[in-house]
C-alpha atoms as a PDB file:
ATOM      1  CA  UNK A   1      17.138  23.591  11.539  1.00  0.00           C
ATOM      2  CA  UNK A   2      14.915  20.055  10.743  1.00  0.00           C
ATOM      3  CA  UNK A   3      16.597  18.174   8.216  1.00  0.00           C
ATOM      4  CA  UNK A   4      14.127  15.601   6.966  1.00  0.00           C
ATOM      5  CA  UNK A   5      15.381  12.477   5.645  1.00  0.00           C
ATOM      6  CA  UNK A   6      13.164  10.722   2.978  1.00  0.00           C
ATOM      7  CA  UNK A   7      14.425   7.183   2.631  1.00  0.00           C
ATOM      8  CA  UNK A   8      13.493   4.026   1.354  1.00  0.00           C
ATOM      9  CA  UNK A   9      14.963   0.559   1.278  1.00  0.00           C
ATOM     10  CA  UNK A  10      13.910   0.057  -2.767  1.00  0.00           C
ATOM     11  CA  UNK A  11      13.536   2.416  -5.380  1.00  0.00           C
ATOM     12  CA  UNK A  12      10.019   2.917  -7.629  1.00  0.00           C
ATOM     13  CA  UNK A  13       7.719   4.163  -4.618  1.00  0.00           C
ATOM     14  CA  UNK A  14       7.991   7.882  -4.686  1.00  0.00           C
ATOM     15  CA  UNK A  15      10.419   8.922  -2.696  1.00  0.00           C
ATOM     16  CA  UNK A  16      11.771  11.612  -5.056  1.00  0.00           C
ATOM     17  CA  UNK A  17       7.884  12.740  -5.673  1.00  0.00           C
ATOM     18  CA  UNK A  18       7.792  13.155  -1.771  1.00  0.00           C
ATOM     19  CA  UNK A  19      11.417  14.988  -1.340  1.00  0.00           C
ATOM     20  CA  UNK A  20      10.537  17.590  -3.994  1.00  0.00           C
ATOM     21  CA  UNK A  21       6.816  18.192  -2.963  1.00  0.00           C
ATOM     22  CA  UNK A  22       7.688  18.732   0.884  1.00  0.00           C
ATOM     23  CA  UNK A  23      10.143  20.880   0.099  1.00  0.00           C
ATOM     24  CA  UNK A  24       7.728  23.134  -1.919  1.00  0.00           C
ATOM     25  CA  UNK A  25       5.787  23.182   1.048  1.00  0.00           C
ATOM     26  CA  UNK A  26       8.435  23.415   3.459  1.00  0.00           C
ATOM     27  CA  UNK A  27       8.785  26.820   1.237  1.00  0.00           C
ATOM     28  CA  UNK A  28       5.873  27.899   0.393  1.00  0.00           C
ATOM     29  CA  UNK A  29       3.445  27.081   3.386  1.00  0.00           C
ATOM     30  CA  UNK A  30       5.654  27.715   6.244  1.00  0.00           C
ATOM     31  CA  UNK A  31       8.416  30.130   4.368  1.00  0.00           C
ATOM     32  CA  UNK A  32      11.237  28.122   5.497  1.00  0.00           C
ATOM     33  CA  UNK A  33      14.217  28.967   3.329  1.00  0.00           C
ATOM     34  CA  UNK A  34      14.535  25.709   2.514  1.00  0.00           C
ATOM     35  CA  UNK A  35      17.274  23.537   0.805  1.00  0.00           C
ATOM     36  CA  UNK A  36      16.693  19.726  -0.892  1.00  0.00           C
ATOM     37  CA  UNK A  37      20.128  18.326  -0.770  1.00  0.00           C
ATOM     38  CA  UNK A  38      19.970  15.122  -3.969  1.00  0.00           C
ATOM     39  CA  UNK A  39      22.153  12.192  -2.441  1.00  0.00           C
ATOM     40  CA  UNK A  40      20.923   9.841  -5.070  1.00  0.00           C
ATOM     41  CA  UNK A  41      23.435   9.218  -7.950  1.00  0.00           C
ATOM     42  CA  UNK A  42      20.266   8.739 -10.259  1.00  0.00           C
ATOM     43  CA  UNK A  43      19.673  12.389  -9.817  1.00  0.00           C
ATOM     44  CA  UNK A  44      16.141  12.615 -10.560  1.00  0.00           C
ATOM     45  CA  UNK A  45      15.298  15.407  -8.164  1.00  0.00           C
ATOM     46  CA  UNK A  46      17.834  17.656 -10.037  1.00  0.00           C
ATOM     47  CA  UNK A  47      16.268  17.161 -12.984  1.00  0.00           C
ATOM     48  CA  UNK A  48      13.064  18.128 -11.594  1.00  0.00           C
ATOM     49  CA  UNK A  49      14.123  21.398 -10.162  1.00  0.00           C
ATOM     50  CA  UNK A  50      17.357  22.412 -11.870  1.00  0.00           C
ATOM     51  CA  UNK A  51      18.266  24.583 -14.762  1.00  0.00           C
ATOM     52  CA  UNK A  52      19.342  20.837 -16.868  1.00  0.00           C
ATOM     53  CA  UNK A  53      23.308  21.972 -17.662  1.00  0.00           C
ATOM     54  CA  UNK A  54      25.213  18.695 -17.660  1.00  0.00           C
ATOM     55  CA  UNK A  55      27.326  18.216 -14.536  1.00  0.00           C
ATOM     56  CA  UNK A  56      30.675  16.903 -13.666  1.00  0.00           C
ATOM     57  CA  UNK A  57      31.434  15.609 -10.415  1.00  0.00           C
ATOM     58  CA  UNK A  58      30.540  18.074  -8.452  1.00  0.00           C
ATOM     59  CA  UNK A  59      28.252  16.290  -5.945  1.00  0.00           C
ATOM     60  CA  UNK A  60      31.406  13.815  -4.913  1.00  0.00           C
ATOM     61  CA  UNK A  61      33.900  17.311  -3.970  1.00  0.00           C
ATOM     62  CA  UNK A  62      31.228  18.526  -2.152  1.00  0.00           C
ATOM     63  CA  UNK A  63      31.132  15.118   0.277  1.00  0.00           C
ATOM     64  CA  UNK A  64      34.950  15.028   0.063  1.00  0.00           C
ATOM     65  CA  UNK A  65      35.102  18.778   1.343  1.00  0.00           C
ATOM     66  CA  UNK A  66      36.960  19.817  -2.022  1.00  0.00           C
ATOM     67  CA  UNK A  67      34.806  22.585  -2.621  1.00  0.00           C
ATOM     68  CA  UNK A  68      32.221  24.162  -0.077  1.00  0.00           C
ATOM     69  CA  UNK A  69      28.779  23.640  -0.646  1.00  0.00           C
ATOM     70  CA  UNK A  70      27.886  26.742  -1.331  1.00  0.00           C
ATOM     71  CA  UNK A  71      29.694  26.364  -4.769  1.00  0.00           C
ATOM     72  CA  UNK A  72      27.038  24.142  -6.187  1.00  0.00           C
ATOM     73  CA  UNK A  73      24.206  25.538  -4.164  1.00  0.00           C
ATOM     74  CA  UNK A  74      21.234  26.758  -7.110  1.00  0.00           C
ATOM     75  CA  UNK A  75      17.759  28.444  -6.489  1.00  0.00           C
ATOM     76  CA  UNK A  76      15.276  26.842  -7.650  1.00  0.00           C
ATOM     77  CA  UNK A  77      12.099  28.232  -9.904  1.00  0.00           C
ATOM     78  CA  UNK A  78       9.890  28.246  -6.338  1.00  0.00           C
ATOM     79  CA  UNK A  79      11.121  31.154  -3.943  1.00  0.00           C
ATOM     80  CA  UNK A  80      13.205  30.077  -0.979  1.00  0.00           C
ATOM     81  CA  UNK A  81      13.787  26.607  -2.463  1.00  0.00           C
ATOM     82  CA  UNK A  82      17.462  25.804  -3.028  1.00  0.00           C
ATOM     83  CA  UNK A  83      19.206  22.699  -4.548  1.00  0.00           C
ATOM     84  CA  UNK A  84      21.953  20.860  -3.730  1.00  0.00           C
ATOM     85  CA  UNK A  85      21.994  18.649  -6.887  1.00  0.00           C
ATOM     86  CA  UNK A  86      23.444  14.657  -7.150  1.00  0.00           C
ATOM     87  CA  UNK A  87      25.205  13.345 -10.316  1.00  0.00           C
ATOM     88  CA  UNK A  88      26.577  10.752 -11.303  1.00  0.00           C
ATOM     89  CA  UNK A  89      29.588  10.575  -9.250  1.00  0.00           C
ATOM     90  CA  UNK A  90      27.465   9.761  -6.447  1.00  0.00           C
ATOM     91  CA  UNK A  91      26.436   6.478  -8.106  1.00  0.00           C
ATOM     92  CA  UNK A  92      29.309   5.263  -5.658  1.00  0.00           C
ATOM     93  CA  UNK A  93      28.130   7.157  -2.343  1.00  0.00           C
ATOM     94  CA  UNK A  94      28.665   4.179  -0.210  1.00  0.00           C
ATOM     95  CA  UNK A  95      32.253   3.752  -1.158  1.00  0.00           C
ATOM     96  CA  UNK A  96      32.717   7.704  -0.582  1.00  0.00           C
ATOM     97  CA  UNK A  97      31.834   7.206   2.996  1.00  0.00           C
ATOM     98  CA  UNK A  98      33.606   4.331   3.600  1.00  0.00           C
ATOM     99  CA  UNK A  99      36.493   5.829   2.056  1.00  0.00           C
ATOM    100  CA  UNK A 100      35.632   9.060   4.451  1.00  0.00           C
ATOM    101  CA  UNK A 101      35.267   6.951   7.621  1.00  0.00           C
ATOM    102  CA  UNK A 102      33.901   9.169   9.740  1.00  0.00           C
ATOM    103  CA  UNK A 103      30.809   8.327  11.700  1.00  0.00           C
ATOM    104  CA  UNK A 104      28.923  11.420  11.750  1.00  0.00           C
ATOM    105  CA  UNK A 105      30.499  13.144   8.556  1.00  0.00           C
ATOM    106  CA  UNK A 106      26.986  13.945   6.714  1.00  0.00           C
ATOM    107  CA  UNK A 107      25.632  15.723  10.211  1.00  0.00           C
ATOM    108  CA  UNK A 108      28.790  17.740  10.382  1.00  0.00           C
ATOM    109  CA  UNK A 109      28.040  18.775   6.849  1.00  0.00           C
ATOM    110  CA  UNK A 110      24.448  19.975   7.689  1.00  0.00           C
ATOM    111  CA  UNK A 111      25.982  21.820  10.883  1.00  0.00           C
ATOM    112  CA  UNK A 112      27.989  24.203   8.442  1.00  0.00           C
ATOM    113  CA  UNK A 113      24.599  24.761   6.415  1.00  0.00           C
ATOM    114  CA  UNK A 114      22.623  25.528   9.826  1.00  0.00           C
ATOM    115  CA  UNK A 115      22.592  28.712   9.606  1.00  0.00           C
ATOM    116  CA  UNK A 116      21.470  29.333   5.763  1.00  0.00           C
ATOM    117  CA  UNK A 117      18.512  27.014   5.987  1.00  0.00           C
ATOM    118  CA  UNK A 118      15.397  26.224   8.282  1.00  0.00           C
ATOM    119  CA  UNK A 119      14.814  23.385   6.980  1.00  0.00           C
ATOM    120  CA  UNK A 120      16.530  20.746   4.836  1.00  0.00           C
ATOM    121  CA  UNK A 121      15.067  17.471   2.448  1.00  0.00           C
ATOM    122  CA  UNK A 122      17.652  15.256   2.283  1.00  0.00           C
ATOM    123  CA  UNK A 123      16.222  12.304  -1.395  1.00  0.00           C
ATOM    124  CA  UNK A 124      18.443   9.590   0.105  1.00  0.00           C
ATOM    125  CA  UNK A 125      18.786   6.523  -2.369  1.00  0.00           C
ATOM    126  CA  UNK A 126      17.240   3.227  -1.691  1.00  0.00           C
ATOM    127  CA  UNK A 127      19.160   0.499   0.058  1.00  0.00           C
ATOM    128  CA  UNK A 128      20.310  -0.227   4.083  1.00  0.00           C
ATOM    129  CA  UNK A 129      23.565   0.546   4.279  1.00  0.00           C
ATOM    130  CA  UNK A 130      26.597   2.730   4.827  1.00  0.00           C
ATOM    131  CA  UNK A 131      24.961   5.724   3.442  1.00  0.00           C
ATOM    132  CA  UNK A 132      21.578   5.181   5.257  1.00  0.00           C
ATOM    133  CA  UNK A 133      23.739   5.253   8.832  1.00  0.00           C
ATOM    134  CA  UNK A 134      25.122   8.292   7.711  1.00  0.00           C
ATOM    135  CA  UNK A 135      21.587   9.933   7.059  1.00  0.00           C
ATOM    136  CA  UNK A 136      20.368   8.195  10.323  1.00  0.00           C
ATOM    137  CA  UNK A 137      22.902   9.817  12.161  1.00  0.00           C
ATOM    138  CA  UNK A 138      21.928  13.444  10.528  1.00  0.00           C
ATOM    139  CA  UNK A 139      18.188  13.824   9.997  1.00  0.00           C
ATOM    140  CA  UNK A 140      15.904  15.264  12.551  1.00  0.00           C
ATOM    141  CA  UNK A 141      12.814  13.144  10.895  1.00  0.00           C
ATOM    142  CA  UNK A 142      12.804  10.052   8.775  1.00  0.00           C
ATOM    143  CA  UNK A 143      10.113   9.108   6.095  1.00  0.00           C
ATOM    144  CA  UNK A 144       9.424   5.666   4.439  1.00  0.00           C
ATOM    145  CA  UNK A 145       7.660   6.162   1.474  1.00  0.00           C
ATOM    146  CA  UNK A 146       5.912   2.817   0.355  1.00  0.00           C
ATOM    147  CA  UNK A 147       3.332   1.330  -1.989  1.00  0.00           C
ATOM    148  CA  UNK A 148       0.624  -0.054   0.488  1.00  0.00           C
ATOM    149  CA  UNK A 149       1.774  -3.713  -0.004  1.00  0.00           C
ATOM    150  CA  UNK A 150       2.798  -6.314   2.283  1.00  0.00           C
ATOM    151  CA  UNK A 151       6.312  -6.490   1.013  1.00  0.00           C
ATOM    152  CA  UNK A 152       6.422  -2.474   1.300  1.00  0.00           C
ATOM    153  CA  UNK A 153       5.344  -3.334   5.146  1.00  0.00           C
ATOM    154  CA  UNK A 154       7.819  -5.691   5.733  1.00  0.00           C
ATOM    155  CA  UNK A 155      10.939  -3.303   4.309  1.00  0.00           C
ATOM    156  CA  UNK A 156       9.518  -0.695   6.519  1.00  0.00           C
ATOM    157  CA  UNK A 157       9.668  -2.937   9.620  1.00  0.00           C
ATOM    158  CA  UNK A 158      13.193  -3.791   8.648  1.00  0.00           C
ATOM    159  CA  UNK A 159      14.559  -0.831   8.735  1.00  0.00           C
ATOM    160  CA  UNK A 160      12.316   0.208  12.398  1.00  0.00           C
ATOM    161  CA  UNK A 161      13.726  -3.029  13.927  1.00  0.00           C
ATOM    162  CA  UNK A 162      17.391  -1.828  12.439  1.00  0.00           C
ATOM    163  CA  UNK A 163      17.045   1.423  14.189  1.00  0.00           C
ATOM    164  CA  UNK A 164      15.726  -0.034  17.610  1.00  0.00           C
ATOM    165  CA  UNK A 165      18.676  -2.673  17.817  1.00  0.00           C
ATOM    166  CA  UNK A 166      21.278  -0.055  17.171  1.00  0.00           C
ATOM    167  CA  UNK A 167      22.869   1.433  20.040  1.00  0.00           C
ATOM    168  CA  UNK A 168      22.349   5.029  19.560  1.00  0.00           C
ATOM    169  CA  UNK A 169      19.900   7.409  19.576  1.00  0.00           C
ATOM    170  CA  UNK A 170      18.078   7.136  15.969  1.00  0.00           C
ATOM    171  CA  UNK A 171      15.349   9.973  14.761  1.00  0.00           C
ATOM    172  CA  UNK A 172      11.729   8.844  13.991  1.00  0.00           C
ATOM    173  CA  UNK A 173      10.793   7.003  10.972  1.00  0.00           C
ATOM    174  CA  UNK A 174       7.557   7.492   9.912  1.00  0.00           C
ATOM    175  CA  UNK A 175       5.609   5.170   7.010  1.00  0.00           C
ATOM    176  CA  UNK A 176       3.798   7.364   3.745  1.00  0.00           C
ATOM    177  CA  UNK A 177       1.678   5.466   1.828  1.00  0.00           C
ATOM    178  CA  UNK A 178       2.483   6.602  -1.790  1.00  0.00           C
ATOM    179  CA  UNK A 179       1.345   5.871  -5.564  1.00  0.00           C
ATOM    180  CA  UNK A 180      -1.954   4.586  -4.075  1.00  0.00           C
ATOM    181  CA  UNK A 181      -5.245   3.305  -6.202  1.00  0.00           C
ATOM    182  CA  UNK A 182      -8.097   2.965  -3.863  1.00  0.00           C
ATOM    183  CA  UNK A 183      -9.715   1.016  -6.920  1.00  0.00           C
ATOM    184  CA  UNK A 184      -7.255  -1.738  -5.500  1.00  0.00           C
ATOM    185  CA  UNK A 185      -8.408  -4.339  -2.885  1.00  0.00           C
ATOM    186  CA  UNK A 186      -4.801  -4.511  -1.547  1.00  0.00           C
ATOM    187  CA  UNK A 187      -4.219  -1.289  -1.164  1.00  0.00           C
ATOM    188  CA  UNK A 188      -7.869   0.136   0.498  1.00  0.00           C
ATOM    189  CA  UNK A 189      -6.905  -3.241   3.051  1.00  0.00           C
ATOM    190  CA  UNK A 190      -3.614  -1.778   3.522  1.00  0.00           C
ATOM    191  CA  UNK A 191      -4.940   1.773   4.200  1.00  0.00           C
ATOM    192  CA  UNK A 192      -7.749   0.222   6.436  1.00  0.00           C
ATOM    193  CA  UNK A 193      -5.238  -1.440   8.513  1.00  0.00           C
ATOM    194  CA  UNK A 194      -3.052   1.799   8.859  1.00  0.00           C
ATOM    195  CA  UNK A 195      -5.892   4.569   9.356  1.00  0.00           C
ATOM    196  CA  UNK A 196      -3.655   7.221  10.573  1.00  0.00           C
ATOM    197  CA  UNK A 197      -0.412   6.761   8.078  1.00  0.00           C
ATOM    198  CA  UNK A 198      -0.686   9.968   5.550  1.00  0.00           C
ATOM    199  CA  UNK A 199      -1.719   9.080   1.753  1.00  0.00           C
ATOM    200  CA  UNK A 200      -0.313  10.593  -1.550  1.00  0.00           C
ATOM    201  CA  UNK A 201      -2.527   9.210  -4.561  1.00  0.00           C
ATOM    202  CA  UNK A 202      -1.333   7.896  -8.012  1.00  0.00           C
ATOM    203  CA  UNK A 203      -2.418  10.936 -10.101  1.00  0.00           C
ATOM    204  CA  UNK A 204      -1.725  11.776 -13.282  1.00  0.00           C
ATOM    205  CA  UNK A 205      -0.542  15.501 -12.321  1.00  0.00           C
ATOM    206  CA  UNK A 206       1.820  14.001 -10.115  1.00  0.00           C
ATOM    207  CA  UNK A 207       3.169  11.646 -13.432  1.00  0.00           C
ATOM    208  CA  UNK A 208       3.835  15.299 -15.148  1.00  0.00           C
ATOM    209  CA  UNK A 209       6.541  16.493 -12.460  1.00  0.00           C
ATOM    210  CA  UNK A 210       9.315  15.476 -15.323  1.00  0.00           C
ATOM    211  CA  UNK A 211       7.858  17.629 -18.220  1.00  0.00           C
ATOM    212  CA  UNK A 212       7.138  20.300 -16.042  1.00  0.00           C
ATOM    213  CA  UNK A 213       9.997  20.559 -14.139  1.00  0.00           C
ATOM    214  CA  UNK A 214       8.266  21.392 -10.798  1.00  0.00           C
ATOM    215  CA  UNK A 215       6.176  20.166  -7.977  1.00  0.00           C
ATOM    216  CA  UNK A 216       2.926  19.338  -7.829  1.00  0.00           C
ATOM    217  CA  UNK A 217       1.512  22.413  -6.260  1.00  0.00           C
ATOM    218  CA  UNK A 218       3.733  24.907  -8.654  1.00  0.00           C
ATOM    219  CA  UNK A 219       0.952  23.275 -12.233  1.00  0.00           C
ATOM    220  CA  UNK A 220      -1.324  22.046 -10.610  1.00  0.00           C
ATOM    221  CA  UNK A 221      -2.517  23.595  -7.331  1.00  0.00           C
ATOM    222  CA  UNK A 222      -6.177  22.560  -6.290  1.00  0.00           C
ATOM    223  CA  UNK A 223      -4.991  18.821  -7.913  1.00  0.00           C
ATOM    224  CA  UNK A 224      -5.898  16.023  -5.089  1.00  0.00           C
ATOM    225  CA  UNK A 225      -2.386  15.394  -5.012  1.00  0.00           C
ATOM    226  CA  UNK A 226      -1.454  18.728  -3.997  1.00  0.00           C
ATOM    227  CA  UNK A 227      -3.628  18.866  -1.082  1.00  0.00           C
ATOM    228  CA  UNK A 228      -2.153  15.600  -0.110  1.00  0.00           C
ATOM    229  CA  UNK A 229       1.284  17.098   0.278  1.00  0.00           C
ATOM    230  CA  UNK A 230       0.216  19.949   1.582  1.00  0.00           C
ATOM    231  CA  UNK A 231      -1.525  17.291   4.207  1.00  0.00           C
ATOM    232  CA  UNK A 232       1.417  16.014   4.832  1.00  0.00           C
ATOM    233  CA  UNK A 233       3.562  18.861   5.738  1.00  0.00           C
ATOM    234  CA  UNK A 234       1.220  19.620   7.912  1.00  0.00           C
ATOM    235  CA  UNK A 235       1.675  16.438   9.637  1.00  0.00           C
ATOM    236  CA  UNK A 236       5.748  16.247   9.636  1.00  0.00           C
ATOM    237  CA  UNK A 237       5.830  19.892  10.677  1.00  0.00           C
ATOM    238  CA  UNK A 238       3.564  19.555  13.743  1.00  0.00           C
ATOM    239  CA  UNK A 239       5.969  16.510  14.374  1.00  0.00           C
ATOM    240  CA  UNK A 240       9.101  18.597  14.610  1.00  0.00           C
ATOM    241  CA  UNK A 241       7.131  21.046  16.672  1.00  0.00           C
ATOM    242  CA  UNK A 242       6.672  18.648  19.070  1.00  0.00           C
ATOM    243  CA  UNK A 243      10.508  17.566  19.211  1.00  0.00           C
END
């Protein structure tokens, strides 16, 4: 199973747009029965993809091991898409796994969902911190969307220099340039500078994900934006190939 982590140490640059979009492709493309597993109390990729009935705290008993996964589990509208959706219990999720305090308790959680799913998003929220060693410690891939921005730069080589002084074995991070305007000086520099890190453009279709409830590809299939994803799978999955 690849469980691919998409993480990012600030909210605002598409990190939820990349989650739900890979896992479409995940689905689609490669027919991966494929699961996106919401760890972000703001729950925005549930509300992309799920059926909208107001939740309890579901998401928290799950972590705590009160009720199996499997209890929450939902297809989505795409075929072999599940979701594992957040609320707003999870608004707290460093706390839960400091309360937990086990090292490795989200890997042990994807272990038990091995053999359901080949592959599985995990739409981490922002921050460095308790939570992010967890998903460190769990995902097979790691990757940092950012704006193409100097700041964006410098958060991503945070977080590389965070995993190379740590003393165990992390899984690669790799940098996304997302929301980008090539009308921008800053951000054709940026993209000039890093020729080979994959692109997602700011495009409108890709603004309509919350009225439609769906990815990309699902409304809007021969959109720019959708062969950017579909790009990018590409890319990550010839990654885990080679791992």
């Amino acid at each position: 199973m690849a469980t691919i982590a998409i993480y990012s140490m600030k909210g605002g640059v598409g990190k939820t747009t990349l989650a739900v979009n890979l896992a479409w492709a995940a689905a689609t493309v490669s027919g991966r029965r494929t699961l996106l597993w919401d760890l972000d109390g703001q729950a925005a990729s549930t509300f992309i993809l799920s059926d909208g009935r107001k939740r309890g705290e579901e998401a928290r008993a799950v972590l705590e091991c009160d009720i199996p996964p499997q209890d929450i589990i939902a297809p989505t509208r795409v075929p072999g898409l599940d979701l594992l959706p957040a609320d707003g219990s999870l608004r707290t999720l460093d706390q839960i796994f400091v309360e937990i305090d086990r090292k490795r308790h989200l890997a042990r959680l994807l272990e038990d969902l091995d053999r359901h799913y080949g592959c599985i998003i995990l739409d981490c929220p922002p921050g460095l911190s308790v939570t992010s060693r967890q998903v460190m410690g769990a995902a097979s891939m790691i990757l940092m969307p950012m704006i193409p921005s100097t700041l964006s730069r410098r958060a991503y080589e945070e977080v590389r220099d965070y995993l190379a002084a740590d003393q165990e074995p992390s899984p690669p991070i790799f940098p996304v340039f997302t929301m980008v305007d090539q009308r921008r000086s800053a951000h054709r520099a940026a993209l000039d500078a890093n020729p080979g890190c994959p692109v997602i453009p700011m495009a409108s279709a890709v603004e309509m994900m919350a009225d439609h409830h769906a990815p990309v590809g699902d409304y809007a299939p021969r959109a720019p934006a959708t062969r950017a994803f579909l790009n990018l799978w590409r890319v990550v999955e010839a990654g885990l190939a080679r791992r």
